[in-house]
PDB file of N, CA and C in Angstrom:
ATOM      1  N   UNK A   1      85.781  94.457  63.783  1.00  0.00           N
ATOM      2  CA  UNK A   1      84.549  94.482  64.526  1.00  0.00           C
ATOM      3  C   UNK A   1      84.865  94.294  66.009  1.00  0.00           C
ATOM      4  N   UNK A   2      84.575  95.452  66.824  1.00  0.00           N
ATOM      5  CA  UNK A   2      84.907  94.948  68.327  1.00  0.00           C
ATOM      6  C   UNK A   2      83.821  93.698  68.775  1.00  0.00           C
ATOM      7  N   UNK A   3      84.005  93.115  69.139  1.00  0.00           N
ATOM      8  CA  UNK A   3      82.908  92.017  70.155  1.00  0.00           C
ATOM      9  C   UNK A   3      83.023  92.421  71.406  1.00  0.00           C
ATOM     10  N   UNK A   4      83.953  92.674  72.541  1.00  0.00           N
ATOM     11  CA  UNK A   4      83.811  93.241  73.906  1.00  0.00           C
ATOM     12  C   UNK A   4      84.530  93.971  74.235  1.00  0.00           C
ATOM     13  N   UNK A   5      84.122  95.164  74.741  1.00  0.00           N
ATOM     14  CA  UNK A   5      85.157  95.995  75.533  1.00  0.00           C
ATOM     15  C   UNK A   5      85.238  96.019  76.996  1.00  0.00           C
ATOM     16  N   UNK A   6      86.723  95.138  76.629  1.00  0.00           N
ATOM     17  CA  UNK A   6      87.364  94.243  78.670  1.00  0.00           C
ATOM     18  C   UNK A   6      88.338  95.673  78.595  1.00  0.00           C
ATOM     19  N   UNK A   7      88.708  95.915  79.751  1.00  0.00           N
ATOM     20  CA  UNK A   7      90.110  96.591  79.905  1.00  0.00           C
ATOM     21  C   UNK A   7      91.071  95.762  80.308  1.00  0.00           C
ATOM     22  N   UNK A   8      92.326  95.774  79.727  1.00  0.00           N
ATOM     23  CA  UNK A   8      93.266  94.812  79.722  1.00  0.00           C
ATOM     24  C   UNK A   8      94.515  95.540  80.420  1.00  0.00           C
ATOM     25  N   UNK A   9      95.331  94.415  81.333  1.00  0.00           N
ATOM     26  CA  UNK A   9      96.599  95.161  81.762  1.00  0.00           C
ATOM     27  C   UNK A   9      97.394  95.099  80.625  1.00  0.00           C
ATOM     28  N   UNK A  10      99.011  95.868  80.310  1.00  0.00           N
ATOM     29  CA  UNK A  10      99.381  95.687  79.550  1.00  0.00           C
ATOM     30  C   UNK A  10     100.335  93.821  79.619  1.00  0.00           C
ATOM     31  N   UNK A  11     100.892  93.343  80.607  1.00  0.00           N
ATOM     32  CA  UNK A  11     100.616  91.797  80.592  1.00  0.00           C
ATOM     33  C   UNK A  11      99.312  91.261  79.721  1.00  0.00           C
ATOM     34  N   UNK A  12      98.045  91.812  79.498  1.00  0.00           N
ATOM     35  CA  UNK A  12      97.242  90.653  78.747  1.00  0.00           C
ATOM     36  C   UNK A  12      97.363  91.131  77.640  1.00  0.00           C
ATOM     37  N   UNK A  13      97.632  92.231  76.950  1.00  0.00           N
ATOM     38  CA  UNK A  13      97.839  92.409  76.121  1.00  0.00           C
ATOM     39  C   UNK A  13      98.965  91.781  75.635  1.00  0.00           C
ATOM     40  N   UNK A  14     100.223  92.207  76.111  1.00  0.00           N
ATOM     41  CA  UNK A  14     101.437  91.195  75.363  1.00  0.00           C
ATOM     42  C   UNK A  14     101.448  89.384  75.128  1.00  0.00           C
ATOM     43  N   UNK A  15     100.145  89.209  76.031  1.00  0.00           N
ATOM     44  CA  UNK A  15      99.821  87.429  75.348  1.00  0.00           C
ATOM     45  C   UNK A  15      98.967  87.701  74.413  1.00  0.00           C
ATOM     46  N   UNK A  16      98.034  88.497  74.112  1.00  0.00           N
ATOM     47  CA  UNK A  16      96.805  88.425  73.116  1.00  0.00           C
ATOM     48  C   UNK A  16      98.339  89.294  71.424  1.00  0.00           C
ATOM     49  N   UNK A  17      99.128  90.066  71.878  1.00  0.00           N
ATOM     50  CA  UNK A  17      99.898  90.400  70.874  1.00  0.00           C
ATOM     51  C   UNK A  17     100.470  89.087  69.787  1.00  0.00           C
ATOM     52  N   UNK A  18     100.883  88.144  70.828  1.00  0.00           N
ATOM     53  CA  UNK A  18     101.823  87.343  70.269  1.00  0.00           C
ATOM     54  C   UNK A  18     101.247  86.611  69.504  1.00  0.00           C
ATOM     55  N   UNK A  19      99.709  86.024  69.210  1.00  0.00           N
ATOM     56  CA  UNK A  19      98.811  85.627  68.970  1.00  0.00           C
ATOM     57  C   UNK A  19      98.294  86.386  67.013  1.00  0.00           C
ATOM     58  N   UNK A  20      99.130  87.612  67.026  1.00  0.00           N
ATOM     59  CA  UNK A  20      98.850  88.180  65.972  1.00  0.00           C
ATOM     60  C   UNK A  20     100.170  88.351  65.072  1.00  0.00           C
ATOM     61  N   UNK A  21      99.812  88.083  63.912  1.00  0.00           N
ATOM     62  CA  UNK A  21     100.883  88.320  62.676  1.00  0.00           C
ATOM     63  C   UNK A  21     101.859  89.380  62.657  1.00  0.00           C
ATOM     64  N   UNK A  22     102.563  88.923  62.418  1.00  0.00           N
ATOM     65  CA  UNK A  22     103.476  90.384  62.172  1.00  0.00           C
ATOM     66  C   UNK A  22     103.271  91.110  61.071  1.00  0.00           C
ATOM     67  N   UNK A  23     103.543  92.782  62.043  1.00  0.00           N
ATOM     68  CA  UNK A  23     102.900  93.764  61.145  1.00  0.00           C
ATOM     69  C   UNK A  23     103.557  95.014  61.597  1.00  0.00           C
ATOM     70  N   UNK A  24     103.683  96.275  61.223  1.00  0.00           N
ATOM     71  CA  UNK A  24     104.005  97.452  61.772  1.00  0.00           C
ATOM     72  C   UNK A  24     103.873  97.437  63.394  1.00  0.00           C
ATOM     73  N   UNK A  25     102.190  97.568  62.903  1.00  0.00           N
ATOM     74  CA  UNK A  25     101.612  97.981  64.163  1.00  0.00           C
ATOM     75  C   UNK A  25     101.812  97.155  65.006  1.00  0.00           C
ATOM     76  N   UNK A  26     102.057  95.587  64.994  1.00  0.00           N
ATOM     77  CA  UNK A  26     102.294  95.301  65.903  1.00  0.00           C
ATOM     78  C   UNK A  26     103.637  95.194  66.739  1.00  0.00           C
ATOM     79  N   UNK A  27     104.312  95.369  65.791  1.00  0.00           N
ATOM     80  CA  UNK A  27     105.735  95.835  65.893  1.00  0.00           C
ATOM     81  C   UNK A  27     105.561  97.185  66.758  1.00  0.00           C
ATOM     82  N   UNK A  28     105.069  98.158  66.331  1.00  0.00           N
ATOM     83  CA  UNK A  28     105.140  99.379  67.343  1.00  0.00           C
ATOM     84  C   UNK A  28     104.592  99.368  68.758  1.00  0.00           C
ATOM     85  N   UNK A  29     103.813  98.478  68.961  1.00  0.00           N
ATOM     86  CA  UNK A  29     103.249  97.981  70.233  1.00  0.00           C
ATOM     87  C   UNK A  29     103.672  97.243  71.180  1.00  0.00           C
ATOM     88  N   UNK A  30     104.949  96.400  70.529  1.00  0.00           N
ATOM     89  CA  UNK A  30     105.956  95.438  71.110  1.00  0.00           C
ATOM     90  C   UNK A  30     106.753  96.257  71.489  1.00  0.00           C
ATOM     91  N   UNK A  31     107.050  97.685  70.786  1.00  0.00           N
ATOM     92  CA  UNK A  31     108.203  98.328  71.183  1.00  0.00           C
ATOM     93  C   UNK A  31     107.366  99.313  72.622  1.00  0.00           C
ATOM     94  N   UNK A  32     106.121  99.565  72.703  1.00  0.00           N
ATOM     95  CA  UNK A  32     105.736 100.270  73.748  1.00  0.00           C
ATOM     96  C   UNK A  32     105.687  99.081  74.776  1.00  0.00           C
ATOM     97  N   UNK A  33     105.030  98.143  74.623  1.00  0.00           N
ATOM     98  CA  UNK A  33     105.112  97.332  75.838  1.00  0.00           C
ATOM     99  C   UNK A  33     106.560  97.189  76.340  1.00  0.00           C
ATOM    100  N   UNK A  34     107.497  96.973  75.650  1.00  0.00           N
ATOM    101  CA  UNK A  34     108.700  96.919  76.410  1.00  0.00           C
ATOM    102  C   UNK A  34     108.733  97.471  77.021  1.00  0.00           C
ATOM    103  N   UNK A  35     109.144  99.416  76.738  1.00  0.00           N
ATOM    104  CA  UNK A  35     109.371 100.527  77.436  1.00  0.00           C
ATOM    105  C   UNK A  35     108.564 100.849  78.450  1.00  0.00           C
ATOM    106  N   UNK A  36     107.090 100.792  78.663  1.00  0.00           N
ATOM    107  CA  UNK A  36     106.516 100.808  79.763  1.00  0.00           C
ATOM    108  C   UNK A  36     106.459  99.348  80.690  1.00  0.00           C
ATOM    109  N   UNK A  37     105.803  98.354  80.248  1.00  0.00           N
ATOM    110  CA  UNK A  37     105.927  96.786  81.025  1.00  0.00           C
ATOM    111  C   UNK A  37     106.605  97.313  82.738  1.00  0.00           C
ATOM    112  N   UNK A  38     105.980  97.123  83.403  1.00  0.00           N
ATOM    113  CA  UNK A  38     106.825  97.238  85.131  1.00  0.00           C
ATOM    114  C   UNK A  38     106.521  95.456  85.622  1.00  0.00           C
ATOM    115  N   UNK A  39     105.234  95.115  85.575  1.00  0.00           N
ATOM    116  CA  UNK A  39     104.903  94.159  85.870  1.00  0.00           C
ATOM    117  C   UNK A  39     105.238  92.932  85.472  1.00  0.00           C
ATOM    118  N   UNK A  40     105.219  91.152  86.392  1.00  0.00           N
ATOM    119  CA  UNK A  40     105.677  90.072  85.658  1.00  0.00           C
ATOM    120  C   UNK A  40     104.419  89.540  85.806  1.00  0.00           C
ATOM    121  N   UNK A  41     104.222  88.576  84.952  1.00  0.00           N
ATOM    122  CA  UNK A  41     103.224  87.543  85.137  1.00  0.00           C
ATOM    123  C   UNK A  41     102.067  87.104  86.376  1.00  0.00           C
ATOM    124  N   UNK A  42     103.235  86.941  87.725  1.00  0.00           N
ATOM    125  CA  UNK A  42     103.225  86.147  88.656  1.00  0.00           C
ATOM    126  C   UNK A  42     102.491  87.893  89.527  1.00  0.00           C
ATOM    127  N   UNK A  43     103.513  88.375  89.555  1.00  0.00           N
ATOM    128  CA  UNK A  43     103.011  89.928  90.584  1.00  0.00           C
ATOM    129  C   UNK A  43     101.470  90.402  89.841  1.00  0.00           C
ATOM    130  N   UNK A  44     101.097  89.824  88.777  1.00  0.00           N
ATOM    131  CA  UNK A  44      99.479  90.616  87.815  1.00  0.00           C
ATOM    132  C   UNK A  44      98.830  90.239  88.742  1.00  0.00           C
ATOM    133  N   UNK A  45      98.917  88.673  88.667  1.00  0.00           N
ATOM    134  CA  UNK A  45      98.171  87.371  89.210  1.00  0.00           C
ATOM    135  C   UNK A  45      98.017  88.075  91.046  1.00  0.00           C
ATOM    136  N   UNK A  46      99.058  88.154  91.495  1.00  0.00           N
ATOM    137  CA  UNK A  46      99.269  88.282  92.962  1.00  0.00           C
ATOM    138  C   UNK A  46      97.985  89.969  93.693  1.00  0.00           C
ATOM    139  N   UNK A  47      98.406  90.564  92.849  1.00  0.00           N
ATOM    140  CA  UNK A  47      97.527  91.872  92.670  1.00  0.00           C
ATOM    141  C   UNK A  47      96.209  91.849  92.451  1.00  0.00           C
ATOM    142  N   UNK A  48      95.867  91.355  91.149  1.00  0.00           N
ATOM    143  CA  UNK A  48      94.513  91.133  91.083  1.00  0.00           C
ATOM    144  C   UNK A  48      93.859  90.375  92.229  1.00  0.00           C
ATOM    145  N   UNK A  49      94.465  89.344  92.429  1.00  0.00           N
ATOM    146  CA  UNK A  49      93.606  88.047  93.729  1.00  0.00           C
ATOM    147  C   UNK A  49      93.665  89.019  94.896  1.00  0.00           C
ATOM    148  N   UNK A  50      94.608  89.686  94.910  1.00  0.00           N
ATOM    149  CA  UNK A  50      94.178  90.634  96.600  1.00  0.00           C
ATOM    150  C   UNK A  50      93.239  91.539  96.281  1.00  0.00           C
ATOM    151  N   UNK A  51      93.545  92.460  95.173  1.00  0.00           N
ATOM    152  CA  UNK A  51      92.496  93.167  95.238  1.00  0.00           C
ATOM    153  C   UNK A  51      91.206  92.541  94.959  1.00  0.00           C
ATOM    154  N   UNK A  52      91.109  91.336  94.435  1.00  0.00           N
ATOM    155  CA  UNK A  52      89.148  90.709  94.186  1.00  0.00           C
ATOM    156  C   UNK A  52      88.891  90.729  96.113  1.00  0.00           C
ATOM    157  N   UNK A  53      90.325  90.251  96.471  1.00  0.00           N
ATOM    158  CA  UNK A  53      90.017  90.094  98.383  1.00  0.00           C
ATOM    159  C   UNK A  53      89.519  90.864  99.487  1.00  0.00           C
ATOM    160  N   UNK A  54      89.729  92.055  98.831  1.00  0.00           N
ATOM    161  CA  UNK A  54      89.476  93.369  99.246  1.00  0.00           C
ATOM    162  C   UNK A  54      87.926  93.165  99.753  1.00  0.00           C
ATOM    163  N   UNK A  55      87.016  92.579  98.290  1.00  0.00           N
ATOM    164  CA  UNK A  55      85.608  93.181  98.300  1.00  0.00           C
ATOM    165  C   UNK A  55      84.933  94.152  98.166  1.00  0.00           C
ATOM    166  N   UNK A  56      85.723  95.090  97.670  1.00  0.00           N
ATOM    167  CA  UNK A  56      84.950  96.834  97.606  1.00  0.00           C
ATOM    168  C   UNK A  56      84.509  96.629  95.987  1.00  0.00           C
ATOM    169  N   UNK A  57      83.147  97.324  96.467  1.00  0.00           N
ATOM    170  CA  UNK A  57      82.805  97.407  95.486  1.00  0.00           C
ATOM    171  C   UNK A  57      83.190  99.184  94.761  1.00  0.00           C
ATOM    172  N   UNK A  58      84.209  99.519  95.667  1.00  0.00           N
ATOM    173  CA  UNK A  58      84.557 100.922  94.950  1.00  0.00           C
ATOM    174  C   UNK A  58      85.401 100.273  93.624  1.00  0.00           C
ATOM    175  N   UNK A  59      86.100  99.280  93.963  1.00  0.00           N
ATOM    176  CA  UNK A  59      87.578  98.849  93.184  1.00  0.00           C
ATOM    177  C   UNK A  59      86.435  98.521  91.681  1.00  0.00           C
ATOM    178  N   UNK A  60      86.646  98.994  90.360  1.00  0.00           N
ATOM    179  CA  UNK A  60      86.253  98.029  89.206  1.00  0.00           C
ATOM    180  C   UNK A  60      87.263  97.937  88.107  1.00  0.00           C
ATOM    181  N   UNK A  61      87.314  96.738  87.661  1.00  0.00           N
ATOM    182  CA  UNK A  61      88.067  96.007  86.796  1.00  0.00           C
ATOM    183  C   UNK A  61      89.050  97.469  86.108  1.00  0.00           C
ATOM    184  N   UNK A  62      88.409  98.282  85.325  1.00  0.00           N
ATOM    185  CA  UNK A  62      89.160  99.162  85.029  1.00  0.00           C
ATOM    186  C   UNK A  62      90.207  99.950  85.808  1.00  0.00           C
ATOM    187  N   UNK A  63      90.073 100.078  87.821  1.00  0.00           N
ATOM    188  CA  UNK A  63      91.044 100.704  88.486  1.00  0.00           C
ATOM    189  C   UNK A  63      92.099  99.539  88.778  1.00  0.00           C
ATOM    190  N   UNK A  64      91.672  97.798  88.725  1.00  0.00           N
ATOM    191  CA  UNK A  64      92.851  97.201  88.892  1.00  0.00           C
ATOM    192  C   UNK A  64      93.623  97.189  88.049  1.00  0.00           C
ATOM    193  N   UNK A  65      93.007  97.077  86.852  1.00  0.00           N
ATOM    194  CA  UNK A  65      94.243  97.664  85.365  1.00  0.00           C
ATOM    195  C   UNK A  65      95.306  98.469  86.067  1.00  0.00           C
ATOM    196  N   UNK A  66      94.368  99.732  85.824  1.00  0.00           N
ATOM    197  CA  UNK A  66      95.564 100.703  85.980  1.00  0.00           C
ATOM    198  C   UNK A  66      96.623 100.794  87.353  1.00  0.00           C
ATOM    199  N   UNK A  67      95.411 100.231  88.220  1.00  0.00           N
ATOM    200  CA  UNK A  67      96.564  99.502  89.705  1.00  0.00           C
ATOM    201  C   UNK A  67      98.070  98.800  89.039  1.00  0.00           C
ATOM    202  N   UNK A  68      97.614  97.727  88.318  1.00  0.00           N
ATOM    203  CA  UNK A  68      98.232  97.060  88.080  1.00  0.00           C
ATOM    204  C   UNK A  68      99.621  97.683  86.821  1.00  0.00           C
ATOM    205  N   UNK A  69      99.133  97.959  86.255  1.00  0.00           N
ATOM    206  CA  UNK A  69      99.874  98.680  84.824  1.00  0.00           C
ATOM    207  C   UNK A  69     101.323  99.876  85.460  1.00  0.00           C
ATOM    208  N   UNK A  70     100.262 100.698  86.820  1.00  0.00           N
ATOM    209  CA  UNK A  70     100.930 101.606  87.029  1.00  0.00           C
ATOM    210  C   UNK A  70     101.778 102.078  88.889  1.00  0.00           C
ATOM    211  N   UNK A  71     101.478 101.074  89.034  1.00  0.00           N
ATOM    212  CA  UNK A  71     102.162 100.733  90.586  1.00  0.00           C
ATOM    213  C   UNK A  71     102.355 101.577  91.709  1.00  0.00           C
ATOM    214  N   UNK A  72     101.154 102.010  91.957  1.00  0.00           N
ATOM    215  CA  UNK A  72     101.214 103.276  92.576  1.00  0.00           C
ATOM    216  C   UNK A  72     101.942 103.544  94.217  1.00  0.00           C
ATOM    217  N   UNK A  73     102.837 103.999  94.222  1.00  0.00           N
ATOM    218  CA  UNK A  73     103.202 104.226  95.428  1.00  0.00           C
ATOM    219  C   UNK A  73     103.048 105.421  96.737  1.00  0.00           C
ATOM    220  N   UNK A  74     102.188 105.944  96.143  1.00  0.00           N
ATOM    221  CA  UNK A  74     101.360 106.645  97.591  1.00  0.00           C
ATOM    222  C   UNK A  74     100.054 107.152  97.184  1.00  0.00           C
ATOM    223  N   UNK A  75      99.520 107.627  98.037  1.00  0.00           N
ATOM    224  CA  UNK A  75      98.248 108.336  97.701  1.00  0.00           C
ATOM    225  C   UNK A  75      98.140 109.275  96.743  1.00  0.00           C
ATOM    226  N   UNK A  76      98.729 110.119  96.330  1.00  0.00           N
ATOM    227  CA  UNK A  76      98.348 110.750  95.468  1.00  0.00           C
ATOM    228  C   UNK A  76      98.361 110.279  94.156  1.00  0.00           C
ATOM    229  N   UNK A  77      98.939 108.943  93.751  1.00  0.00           N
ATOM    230  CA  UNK A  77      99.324 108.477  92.667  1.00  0.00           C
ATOM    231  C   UNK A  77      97.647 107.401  92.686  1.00  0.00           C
ATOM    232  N   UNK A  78      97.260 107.613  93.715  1.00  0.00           N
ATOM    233  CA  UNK A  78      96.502 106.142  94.187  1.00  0.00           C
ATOM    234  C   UNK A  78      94.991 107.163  93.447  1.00  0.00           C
ATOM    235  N   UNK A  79      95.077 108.146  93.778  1.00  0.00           N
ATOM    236  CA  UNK A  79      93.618 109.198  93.574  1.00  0.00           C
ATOM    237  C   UNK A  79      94.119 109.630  91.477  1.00  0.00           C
ATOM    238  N   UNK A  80      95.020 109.427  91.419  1.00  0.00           N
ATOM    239  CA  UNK A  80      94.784 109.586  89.968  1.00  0.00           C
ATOM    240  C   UNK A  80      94.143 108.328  89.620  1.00  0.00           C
ATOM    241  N   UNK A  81      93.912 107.731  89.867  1.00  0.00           N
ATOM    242  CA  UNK A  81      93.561 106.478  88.938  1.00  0.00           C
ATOM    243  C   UNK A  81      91.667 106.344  89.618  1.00  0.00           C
ATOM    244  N   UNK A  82      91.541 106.846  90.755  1.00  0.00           N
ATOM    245  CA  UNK A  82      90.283 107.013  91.452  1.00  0.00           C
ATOM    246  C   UNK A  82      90.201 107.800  91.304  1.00  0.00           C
ATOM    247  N   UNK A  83      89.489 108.542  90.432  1.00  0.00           N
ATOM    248  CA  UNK A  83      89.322 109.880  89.797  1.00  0.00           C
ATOM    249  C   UNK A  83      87.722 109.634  90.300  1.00  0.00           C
ATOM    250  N   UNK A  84      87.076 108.822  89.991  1.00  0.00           N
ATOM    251  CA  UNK A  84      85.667 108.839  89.985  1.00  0.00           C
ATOM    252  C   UNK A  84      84.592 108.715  91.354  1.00  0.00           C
ATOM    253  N   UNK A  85      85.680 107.897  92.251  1.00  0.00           N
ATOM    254  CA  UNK A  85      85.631 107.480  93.699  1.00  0.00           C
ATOM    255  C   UNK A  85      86.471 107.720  94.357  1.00  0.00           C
ATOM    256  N   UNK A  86      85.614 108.397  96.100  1.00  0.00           N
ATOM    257  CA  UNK A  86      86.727 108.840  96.776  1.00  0.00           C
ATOM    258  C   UNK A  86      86.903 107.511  97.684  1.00  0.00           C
ATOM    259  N   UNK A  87      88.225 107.270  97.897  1.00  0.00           N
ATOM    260  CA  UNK A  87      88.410 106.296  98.989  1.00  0.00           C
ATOM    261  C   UNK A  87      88.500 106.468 100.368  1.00  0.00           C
ATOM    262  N   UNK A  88      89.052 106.272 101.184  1.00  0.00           N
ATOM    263  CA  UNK A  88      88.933 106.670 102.109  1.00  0.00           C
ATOM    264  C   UNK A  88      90.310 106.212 102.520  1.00  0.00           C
ATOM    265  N   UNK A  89      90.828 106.369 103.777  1.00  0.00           N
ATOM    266  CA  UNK A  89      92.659 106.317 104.441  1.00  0.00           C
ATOM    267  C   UNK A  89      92.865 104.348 104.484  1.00  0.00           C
ATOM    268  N   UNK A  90      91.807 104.032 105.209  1.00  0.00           N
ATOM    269  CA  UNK A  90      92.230 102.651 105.536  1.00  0.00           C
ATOM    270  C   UNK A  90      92.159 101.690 103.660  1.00  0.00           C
ATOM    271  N   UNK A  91      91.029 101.955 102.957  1.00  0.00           N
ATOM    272  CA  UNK A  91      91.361 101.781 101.619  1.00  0.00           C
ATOM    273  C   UNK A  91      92.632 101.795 100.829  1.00  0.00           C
ATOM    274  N   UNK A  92      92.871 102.970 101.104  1.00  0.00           N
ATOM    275  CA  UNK A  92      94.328 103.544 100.529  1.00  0.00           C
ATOM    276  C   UNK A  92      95.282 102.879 100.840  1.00  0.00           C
ATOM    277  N   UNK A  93      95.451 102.366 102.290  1.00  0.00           N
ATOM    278  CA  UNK A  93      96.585 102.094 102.563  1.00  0.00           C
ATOM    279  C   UNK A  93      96.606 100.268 102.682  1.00  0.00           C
ATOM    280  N   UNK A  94      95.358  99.708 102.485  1.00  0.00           N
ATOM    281  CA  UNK A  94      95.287  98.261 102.039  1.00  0.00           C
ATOM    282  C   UNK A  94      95.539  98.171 100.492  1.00  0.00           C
ATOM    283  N   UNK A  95      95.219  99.299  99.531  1.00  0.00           N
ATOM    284  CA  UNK A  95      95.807  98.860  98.038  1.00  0.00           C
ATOM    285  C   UNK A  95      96.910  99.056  98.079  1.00  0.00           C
ATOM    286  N   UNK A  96      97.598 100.207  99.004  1.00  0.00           N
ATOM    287  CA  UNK A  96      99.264 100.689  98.941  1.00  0.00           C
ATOM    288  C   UNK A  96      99.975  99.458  99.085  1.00  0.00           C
ATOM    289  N   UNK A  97      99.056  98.867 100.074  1.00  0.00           N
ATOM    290  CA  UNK A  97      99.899  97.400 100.770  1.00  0.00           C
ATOM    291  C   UNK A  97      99.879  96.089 100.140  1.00  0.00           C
ATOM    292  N   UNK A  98      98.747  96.776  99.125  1.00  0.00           N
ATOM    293  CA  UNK A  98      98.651  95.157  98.341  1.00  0.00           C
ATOM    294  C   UNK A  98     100.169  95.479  97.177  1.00  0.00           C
ATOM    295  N   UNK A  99     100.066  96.530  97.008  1.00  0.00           N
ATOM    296  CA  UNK A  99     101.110  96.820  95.660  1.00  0.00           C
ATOM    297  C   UNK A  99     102.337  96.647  95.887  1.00  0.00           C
ATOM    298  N   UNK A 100     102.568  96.972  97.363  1.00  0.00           N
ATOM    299  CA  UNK A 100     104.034  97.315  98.112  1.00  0.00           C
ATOM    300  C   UNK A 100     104.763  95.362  98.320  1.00  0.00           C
ATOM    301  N   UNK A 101     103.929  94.324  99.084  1.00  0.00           N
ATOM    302  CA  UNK A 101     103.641  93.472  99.079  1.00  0.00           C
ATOM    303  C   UNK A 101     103.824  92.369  98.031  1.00  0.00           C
ATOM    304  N   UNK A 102     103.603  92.960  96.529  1.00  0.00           N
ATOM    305  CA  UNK A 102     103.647  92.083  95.380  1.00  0.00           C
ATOM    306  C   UNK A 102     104.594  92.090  94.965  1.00  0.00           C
ATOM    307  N   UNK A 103     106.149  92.579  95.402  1.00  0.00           N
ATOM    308  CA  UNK A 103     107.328  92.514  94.266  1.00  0.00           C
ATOM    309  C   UNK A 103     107.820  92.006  94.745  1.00  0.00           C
TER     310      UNK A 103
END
């Protein structure tokens, strides 16, 4: 039964994983989080708090995910994930800087 649909980075997922029995599936999910995982703990944390700092209300929970998940290093990587909203140059280059900034 779902109860809420949050979007999760893959960091919250690998704490909500560990939390569950072992099983295939979760076994196959341990093996994707490895292979993709870029992010640590500390850099999620560091990312998210700048981007809440930002204040745009363009940014929603679902683009810091994928901010976060997928580390975008220039604009064009920055507009895949803003598919829905256009940003604008000085935008762009305060998330570039929040991302560039966090490692």
């Amino acid at each position: 039964m779902i109860l809420d649909r949050t979007p999760l980075c893959m960091n919250e997922v690998e704490e909500i994983i560990k939390e569950i029995p072992d099983s295939e599936k979760k076994q196959s999910v341990e093996v994707f989080l490895k292979k993709f995982l870029e992010t640590k703990r500390a850099q999620v944390k560091k990312i998210k708090d700048s981007l809440e700092k930002l204040d745009s209300v363009k940014i929603k929970r679902e683009h810091a995910v994928k901010i976060i998940d997928m580390l975008p290093k220039d604009a064009s990587d920055l507009n895949k994930i803003f598919t829905d909203v256009g940003l604008n140059e000085d935008e762009i280059n305060k998330i570039l800087d929040i991302v560039k900034n966090s490692k």
